[in-house]
C-alpha atoms as a PDB file:
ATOM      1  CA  UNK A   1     -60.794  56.504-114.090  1.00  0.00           C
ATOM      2  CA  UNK A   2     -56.969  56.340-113.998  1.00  0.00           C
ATOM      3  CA  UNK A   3     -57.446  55.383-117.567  1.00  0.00           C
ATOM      4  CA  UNK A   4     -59.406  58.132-118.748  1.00  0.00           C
ATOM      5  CA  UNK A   5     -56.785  60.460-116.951  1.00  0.00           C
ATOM      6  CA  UNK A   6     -53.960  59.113-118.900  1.00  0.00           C
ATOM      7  CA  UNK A   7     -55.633  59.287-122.068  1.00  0.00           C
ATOM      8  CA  UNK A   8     -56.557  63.073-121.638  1.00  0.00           C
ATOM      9  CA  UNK A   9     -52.831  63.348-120.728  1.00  0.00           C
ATOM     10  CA  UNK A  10     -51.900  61.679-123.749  1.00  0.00           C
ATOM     11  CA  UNK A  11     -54.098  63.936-126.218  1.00  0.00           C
ATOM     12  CA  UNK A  12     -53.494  67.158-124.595  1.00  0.00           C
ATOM     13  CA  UNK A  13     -49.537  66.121-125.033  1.00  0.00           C
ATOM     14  CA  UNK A  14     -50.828  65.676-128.425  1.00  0.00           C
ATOM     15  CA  UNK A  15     -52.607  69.067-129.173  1.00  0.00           C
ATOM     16  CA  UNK A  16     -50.154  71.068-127.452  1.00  0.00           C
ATOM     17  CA  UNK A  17     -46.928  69.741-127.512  1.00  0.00           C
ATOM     18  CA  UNK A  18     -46.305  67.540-130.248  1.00  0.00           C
ATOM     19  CA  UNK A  19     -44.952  67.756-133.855  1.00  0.00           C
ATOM     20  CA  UNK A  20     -46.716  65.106-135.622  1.00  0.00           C
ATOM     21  CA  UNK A  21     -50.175  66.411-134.200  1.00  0.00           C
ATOM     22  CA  UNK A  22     -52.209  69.603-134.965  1.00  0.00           C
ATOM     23  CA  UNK A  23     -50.919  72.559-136.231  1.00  0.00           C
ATOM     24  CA  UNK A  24     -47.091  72.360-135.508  1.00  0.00           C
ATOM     25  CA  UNK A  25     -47.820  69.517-138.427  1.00  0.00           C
ATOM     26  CA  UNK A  26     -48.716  72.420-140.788  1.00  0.00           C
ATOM     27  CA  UNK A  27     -44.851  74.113-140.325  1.00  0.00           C
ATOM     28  CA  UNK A  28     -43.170  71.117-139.917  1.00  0.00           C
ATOM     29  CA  UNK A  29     -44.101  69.925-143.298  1.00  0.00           C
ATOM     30  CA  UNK A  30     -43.348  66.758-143.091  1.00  0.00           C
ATOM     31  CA  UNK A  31     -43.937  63.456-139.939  1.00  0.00           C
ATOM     32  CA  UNK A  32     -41.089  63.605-137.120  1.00  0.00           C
ATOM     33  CA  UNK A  33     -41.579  60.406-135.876  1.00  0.00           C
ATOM     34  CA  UNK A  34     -40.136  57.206-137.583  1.00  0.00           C
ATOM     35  CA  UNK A  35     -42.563  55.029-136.963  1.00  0.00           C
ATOM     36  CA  UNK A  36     -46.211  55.157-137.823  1.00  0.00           C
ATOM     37  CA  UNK A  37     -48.180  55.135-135.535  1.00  0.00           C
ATOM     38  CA  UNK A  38     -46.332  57.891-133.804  1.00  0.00           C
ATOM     39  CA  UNK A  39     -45.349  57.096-130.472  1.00  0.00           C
ATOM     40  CA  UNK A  40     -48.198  59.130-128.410  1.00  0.00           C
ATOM     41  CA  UNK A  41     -50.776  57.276-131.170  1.00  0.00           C
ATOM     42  CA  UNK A  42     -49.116  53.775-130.175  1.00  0.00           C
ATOM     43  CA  UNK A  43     -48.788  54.722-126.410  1.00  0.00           C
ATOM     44  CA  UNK A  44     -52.757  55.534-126.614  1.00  0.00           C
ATOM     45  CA  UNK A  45     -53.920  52.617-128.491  1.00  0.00           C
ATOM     46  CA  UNK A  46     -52.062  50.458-125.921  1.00  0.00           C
ATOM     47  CA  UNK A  47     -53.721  51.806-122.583  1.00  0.00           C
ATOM     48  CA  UNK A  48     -57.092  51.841-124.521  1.00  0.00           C
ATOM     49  CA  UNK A  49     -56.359  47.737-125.304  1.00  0.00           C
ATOM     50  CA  UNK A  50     -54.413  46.940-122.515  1.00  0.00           C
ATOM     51  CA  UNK A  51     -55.070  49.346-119.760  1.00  0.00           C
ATOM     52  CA  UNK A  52     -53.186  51.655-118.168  1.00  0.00           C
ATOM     53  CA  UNK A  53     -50.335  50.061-116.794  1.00  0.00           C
ATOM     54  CA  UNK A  54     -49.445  47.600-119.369  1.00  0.00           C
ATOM     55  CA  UNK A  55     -49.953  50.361-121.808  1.00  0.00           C
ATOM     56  CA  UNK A  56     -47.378  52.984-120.634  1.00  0.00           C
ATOM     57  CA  UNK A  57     -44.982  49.991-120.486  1.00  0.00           C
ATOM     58  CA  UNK A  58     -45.280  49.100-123.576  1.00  0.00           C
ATOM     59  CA  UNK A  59     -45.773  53.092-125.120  1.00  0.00           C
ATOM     60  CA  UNK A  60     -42.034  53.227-122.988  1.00  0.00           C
ATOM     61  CA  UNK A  61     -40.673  50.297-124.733  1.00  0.00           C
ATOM     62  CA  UNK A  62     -41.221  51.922-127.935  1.00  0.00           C
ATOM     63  CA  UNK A  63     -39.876  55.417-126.820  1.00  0.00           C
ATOM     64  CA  UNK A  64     -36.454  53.647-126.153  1.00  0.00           C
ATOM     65  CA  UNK A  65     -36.727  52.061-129.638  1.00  0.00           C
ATOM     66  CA  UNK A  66     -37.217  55.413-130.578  1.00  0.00           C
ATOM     67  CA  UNK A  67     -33.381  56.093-131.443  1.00  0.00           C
ATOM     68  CA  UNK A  68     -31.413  58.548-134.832  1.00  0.00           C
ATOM     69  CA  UNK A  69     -30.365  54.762-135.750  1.00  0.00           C
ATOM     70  CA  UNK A  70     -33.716  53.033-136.336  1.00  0.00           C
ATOM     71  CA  UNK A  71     -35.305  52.814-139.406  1.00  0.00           C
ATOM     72  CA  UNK A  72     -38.749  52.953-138.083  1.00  0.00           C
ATOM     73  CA  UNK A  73     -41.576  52.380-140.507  1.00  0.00           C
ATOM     74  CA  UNK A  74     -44.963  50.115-139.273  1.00  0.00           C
ATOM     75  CA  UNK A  75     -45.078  49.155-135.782  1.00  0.00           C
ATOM     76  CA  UNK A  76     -48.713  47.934-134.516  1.00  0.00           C
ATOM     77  CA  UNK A  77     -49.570  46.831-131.074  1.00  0.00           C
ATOM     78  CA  UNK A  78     -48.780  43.301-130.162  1.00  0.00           C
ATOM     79  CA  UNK A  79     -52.000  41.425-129.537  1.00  0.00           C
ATOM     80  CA  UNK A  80     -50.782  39.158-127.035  1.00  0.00           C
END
């Protein structure tokens, strides 16, 4: 249940809010986010492998990674 709640959270953020999602993608032009999957993508994944607790810890760990000076690129889920 608290799962499901999170992940609604998470794709509402998604359709609303964000600029790598929807149709703010259309004016940005381009991805915001360095890293692919984008943050709210990894954060979702997580709590769908992991469950909810584990997953928002680990979608928070990547936020602070999240900085102008990383390079970003691929970052999956760690399967341990």
């Amino acid at each position: 249940m608290i799962s499901r709640i999170a992940q609604n959270l998470l794709r509402w953020y998604q359709r609303f809010l964000s600029w790598d999602h929807r149709w703010r993608f259309v004016f940005a032009g381009t991805r915001m986010c360095r890293y692919y999957p984008s943050c709210s993508d990894y954060t979702l994944q997580s709590i769908q492998c992991f469950g909810v607790v584990r997953g928002l810890l680990l979608g928070a760990r990547r936020l602070s990674r999240c900085t102008p000076l990383s390079r970003g690129g691929v970052d999956d889920i760690p399967l341990v």
